[in-house]
Protein backbone atom coordinates (compact mmCIF):
# COMPACT_ATOMS: atom_id res chain seq x y z
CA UNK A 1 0.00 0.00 0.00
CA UNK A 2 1.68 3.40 -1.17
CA UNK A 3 2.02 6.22 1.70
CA UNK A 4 1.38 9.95 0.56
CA UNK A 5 4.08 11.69 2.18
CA UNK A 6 4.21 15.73 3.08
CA UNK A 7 7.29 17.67 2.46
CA UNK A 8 10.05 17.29 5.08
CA UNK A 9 8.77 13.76 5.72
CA UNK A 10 10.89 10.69 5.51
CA UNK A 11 10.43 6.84 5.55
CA UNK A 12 11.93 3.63 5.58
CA UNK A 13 12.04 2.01 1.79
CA UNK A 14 13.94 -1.40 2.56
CA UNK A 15 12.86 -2.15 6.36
CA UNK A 16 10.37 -5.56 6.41
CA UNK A 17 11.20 -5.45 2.49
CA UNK A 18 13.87 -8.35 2.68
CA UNK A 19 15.02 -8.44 -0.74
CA UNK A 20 13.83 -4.95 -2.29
CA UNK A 21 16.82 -4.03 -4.02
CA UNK A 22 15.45 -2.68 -7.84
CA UNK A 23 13.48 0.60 -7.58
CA UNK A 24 11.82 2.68 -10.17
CA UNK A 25 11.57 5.85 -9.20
CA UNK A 26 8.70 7.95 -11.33
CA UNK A 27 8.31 11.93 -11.77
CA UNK A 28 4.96 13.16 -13.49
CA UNK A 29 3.94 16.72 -14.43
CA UNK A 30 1.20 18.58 -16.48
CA UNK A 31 1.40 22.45 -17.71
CA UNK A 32 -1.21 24.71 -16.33
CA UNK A 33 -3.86 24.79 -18.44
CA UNK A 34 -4.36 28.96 -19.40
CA UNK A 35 -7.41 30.55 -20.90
CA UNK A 36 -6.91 33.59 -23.13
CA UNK A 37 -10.00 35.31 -25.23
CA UNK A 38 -9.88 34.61 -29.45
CA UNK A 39 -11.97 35.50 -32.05
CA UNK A 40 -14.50 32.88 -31.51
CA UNK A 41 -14.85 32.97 -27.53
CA UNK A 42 -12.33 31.49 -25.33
CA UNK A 43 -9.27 29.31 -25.88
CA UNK A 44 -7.64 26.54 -23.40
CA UNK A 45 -3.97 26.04 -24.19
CA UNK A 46 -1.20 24.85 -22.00
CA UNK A 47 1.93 25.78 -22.35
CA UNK A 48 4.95 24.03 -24.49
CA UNK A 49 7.31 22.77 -21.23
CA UNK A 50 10.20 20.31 -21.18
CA UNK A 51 10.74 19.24 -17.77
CA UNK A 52 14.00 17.04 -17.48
CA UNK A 53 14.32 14.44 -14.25
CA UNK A 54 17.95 13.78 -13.03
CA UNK A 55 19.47 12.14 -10.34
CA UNK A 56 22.83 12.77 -8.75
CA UNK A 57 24.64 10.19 -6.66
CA UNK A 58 26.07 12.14 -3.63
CA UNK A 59 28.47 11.30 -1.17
CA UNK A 60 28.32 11.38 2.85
CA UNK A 61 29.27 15.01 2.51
CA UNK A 62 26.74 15.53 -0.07
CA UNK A 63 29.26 16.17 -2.99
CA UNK A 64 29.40 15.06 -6.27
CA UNK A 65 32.32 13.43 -7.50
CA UNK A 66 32.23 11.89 -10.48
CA UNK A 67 31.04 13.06 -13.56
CA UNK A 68 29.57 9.93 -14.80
CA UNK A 69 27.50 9.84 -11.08
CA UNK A 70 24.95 12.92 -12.75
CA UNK A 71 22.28 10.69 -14.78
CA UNK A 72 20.17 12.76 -16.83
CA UNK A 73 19.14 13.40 -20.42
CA UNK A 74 22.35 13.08 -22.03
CA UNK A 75 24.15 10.47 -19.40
CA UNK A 76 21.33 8.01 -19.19
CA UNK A 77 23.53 5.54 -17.37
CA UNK A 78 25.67 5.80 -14.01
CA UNK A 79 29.21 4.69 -14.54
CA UNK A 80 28.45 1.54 -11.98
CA UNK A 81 25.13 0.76 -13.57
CA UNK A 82 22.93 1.23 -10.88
CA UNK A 83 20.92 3.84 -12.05
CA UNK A 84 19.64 4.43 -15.15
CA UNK A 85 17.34 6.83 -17.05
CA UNK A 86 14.16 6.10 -19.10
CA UNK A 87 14.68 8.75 -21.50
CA UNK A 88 13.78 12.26 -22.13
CA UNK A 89 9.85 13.07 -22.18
CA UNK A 90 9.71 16.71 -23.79
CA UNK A 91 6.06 17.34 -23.42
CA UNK A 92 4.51 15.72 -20.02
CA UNK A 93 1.79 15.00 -21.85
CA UNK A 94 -0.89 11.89 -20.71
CA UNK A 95 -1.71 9.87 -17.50
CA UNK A 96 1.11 8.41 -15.42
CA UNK A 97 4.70 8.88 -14.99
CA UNK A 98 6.51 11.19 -17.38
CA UNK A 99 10.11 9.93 -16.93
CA UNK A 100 11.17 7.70 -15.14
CA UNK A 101 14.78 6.28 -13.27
CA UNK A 102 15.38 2.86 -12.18
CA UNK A 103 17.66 2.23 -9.22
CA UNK A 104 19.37 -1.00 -8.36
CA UNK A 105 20.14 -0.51 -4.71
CA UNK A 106 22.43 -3.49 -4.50
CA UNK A 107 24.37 -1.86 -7.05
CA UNK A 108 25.38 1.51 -5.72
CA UNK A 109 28.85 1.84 -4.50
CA UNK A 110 30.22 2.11 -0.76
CA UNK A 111 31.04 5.71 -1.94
CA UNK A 112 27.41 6.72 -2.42
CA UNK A 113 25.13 7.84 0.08
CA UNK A 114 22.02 9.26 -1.49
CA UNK A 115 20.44 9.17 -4.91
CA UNK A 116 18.88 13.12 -5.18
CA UNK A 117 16.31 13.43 -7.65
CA UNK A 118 15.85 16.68 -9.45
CA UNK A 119 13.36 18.06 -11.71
CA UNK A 120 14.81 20.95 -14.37
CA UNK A 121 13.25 23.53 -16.73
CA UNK A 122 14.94 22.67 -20.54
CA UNK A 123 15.87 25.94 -21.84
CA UNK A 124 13.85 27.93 -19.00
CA UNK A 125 15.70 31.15 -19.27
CA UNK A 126 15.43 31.84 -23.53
CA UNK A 127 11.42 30.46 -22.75
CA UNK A 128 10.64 32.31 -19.86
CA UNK A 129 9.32 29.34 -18.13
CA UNK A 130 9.70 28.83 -14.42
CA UNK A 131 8.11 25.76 -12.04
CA UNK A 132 4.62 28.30 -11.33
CA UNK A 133 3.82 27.22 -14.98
CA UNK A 134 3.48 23.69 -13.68
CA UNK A 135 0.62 21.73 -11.95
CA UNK A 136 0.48 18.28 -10.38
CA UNK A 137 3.90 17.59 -10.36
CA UNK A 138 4.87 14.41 -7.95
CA UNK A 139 7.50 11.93 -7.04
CA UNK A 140 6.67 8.01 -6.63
CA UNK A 141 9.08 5.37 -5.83
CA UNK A 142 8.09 1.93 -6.36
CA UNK A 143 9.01 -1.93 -6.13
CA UNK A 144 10.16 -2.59 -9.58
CA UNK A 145 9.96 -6.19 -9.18
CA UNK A 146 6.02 -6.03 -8.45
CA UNK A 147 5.14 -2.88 -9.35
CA UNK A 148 4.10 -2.05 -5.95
CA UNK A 149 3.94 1.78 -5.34
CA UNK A 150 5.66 2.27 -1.88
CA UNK A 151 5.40 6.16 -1.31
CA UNK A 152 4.08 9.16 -3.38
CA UNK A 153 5.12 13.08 -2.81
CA UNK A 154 3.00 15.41 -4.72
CA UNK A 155 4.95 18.78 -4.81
CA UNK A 156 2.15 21.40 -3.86
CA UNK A 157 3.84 24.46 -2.88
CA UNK A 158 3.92 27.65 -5.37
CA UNK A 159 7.01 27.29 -7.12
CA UNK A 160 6.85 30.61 -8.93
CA UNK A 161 9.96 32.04 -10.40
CA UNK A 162 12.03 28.61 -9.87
CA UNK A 163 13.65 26.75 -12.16
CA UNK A 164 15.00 23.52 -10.59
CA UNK A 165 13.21 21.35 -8.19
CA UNK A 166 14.93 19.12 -5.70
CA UNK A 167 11.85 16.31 -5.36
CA UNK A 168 13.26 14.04 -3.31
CA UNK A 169 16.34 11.72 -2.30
CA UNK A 170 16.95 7.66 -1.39
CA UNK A 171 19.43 7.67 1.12
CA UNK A 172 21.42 5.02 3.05
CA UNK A 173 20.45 4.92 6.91
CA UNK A 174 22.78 2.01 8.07
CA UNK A 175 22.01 -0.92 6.35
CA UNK A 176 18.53 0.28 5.28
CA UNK A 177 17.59 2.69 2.45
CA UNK A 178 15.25 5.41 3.10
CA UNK A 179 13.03 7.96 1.48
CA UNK A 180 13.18 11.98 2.18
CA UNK A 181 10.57 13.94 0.61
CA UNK A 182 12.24 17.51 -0.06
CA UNK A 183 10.19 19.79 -2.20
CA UNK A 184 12.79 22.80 -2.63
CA UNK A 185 12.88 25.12 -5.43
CA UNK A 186 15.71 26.46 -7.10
CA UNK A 187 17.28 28.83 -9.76
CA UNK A 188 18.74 26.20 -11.67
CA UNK A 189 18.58 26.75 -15.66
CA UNK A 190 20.15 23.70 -16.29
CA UNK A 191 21.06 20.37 -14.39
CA UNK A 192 24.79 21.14 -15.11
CA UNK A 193 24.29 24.62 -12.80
CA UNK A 194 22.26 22.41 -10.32
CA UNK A 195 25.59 19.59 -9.94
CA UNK A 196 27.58 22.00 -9.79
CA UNK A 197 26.26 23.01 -6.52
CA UNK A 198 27.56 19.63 -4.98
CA UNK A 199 30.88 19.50 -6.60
């Protein structure tokens, strides 16, 4: 049974779950739908956004560093394997998850401590296009091997103004892997000025 977490919230992924290692972790957003008058009454249209999910594999001092340990839209693939992109969804459009990154927990080196999952604006600044133009966004993880949803965040707060959103992280807690629900904004125009924040 999934648990809707609030911001700030965190929970235990692997804990009873002998043997949960593979995890797909799913983002989902929709553009706000705006109404504007035409020539033949009023007009629904949403605007053209191409939200980009990443994840960066951190270290105990929350640092980045490797270059292959940022998987996004052009590095679908950690260096190790263990996580791995679906692919880049430019328009967000239809029901469901809109990308999506699998993580194989047994597969993550000693070295890594949390898998931080980001959400960025594709060419934000040249569109003028900022996270308040975006509605229903979320974070799931789930049991890839069953397909069992384990928790869901859905990001709520006004994000007007901010490019980059820090969803979420997976983070070792001993010998148990656990979930923090974040929900920060941030002026980010692209994941490369995001990582470079941990480096």
């Amino acid at each position: 049974m999934s648990i809707n977490l609030v911001k700030g919230q965190k929970i235990d992924l692997t804990k009873g779950r002998s043997g949960l290692t593979k995890l797909t972790v799913g983002l989902g957003w929709d553009p706000v739908e705006t109404k504007s008058r035409g020539l033949f009454g009023m007009k629904k249209a949403k605007a053209d956004i191409d939200c980009d999910a990443s994840a960066l594999m951190l270290n105990e001092n929350d640092k980045l560093t490797k270059k292959g340990n940022l998987v996004c839209f052009y590095n679908l693939r950690s260096e190790c394997g263990s996580v791995e992109h679906s692919g880049d969804n430019r328009t967000g459009e239809g029901d469901g998850d809109d990308e999506q990154i699998a993580i194989d927990l047994s597969r993550i080196p000693a070295d890594v401590h949390k898998v931080l999952v980001v959400v960025n604006i594709y060419q934000a600044e040249q569109r003028k296009q900022d996270f308040g133009m975006i509605a229903s966004a979320y974070i799931r993880v789930a049991n890839t091997q069953n397909g069992e949803e384990l928790v869901r965040f859905n990001l709520t707060d006004n994000y007007s103004g901010m490019t980059a959103l820090i969803t979420g992280e997976i983070y070792r807690n001993g010998s148990e892997w656990k979930f923090n629900a974040i929900g920060q904004g941030k002026q980010a125009a692209h994941v490369d000025i995001l990582a470079n924040q941990y480096v």
